[in-house]
C-alpha atoms as a PDB file:
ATOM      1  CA  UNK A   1     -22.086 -29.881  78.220  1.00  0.00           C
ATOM      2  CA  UNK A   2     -22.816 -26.388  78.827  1.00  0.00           C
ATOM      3  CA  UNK A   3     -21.282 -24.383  81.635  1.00  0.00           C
ATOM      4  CA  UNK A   4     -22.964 -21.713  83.288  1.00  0.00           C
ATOM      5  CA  UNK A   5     -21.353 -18.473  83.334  1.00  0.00           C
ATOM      6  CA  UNK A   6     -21.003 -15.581  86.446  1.00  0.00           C
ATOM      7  CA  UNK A   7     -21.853 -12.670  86.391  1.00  0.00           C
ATOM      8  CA  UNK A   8     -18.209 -11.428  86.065  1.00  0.00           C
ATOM      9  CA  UNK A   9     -17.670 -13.457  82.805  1.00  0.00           C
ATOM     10  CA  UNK A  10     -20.836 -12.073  81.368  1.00  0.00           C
ATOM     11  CA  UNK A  11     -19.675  -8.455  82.211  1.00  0.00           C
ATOM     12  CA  UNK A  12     -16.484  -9.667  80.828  1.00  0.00           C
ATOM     13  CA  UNK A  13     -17.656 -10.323  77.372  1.00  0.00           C
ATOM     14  CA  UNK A  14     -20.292  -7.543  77.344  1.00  0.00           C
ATOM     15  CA  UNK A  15     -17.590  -5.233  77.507  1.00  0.00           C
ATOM     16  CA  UNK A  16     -15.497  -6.990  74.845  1.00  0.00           C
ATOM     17  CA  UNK A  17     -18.160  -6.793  72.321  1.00  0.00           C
ATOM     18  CA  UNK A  18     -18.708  -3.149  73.103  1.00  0.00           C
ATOM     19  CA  UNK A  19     -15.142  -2.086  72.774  1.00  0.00           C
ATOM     20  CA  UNK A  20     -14.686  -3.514  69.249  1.00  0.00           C
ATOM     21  CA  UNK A  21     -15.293  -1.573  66.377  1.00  0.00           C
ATOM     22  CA  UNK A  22     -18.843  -1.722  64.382  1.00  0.00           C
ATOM     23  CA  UNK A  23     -18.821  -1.651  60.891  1.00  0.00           C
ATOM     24  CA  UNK A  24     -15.694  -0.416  58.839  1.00  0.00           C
ATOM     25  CA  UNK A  25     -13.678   2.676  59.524  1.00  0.00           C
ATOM     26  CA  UNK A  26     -14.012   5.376  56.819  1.00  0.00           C
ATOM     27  CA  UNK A  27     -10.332   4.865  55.853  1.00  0.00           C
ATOM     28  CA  UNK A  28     -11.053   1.200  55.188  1.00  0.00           C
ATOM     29  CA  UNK A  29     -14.092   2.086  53.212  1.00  0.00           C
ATOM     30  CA  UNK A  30     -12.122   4.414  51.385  1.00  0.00           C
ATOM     31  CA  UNK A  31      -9.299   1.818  50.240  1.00  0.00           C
ATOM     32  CA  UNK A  32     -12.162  -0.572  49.312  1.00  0.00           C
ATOM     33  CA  UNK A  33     -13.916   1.948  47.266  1.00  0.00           C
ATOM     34  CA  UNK A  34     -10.404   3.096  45.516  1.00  0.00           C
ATOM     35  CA  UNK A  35      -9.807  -0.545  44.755  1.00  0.00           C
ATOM     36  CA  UNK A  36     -13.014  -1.079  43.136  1.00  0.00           C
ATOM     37  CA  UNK A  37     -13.072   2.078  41.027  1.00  0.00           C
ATOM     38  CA  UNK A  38      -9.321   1.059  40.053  1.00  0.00           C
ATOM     39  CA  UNK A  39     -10.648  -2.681  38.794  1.00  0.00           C
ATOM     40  CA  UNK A  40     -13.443  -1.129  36.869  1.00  0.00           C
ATOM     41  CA  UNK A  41     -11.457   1.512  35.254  1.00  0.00           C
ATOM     42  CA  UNK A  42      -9.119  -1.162  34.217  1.00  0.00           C
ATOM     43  CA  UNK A  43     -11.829  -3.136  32.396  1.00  0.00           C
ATOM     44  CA  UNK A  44     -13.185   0.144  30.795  1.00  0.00           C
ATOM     45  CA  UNK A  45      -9.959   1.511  29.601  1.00  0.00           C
ATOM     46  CA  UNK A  46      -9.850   0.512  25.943  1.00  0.00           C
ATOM     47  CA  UNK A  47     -12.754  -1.509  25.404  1.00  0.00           C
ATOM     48  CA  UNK A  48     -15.548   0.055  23.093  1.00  0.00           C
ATOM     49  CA  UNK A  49     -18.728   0.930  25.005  1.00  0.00           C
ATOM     50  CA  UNK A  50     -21.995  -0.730  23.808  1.00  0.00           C
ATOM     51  CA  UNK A  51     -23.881   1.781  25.986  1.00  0.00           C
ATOM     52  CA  UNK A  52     -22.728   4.952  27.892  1.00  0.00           C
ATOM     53  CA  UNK A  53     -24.126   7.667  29.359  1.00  0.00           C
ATOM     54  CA  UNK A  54     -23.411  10.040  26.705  1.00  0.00           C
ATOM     55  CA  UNK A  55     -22.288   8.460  23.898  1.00  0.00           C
ATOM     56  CA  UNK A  56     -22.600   5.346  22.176  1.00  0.00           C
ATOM     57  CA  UNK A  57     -19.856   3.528  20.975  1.00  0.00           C
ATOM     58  CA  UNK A  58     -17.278   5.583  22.230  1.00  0.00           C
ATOM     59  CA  UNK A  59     -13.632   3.998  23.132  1.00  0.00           C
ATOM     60  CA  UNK A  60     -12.831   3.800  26.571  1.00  0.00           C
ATOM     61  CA  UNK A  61      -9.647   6.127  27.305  1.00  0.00           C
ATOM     62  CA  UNK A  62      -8.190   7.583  30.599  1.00  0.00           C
ATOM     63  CA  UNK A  63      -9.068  11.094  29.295  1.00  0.00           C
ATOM     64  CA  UNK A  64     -12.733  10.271  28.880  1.00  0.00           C
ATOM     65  CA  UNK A  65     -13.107   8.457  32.262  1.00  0.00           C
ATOM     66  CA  UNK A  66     -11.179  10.867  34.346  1.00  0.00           C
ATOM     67  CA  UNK A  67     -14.518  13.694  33.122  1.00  0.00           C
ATOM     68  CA  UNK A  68     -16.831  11.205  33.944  1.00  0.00           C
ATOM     69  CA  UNK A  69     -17.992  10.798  38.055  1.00  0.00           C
ATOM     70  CA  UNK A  70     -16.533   7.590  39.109  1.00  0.00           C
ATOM     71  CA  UNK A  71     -20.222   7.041  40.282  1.00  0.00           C
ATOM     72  CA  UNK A  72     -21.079   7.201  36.638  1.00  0.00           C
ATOM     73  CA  UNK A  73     -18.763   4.169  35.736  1.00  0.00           C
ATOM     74  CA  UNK A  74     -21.086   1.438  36.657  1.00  0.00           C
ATOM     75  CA  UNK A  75     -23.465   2.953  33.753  1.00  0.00           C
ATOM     76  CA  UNK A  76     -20.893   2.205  31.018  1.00  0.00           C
ATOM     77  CA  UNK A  77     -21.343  -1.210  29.729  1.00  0.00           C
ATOM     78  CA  UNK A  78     -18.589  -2.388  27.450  1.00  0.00           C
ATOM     79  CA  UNK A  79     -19.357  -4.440  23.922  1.00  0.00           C
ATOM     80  CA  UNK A  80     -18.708  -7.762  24.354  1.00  0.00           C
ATOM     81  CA  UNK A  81     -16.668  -9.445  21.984  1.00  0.00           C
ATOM     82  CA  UNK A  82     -16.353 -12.413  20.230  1.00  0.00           C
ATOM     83  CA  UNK A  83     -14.547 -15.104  20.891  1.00  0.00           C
ATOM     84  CA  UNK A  84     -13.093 -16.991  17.473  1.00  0.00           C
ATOM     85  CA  UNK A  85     -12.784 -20.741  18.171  1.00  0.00           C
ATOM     86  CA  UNK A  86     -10.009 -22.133  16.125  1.00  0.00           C
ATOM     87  CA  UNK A  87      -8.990 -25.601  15.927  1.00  0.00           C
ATOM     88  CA  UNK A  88      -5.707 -26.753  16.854  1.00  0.00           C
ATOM     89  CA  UNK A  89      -4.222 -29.590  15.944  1.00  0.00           C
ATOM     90  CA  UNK A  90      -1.859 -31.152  18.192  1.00  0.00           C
ATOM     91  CA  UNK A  91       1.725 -32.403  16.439  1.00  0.00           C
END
């Protein structure tokens, strides 16, 4: 059952949903962004590159990636490898 609401209540919640914040805060953004860049850099570091923007093949290193605009990082895709399947044999 619905219940019908004064005008009060509606000013009420009006106001509510004015006063909270729309969309997120730069700072937030900025913690989100440093938290992605520091996931991706962590699955670059070390891994050879099958394509990069410079130079193929190259092996991912700090030194490299720290020249490179974090922007940039998304172009870098890493070689996949190859996953052996070996047989165990349970004793």
């Amino acid at each position: 059952m619905a219940v019908d609401k004064d005008s009060r209540a509606l000013s009420i919640e009006k106001a509510e949903v004015r006063a909270r914040p729309q969309g997120i805060s730069p700072i937030s953004k900025r913690i989100l962004e440093d938290d992605l860049y520091q996931r991706v850099r962590g699955m670059l570091v070390g891994q050879t590159a099958a394509g990069v923007p410079e130079a193929q093949g190259f092996q991912g290193t700090e030194e490299y990636l720290n020249q490179v605009p974090r922007e940039e990082w998304f172009e870098i895709r890493a070689r996949r490898r190859r996953r052996q399947l070996t047989a165990r044999a349970d004793v």
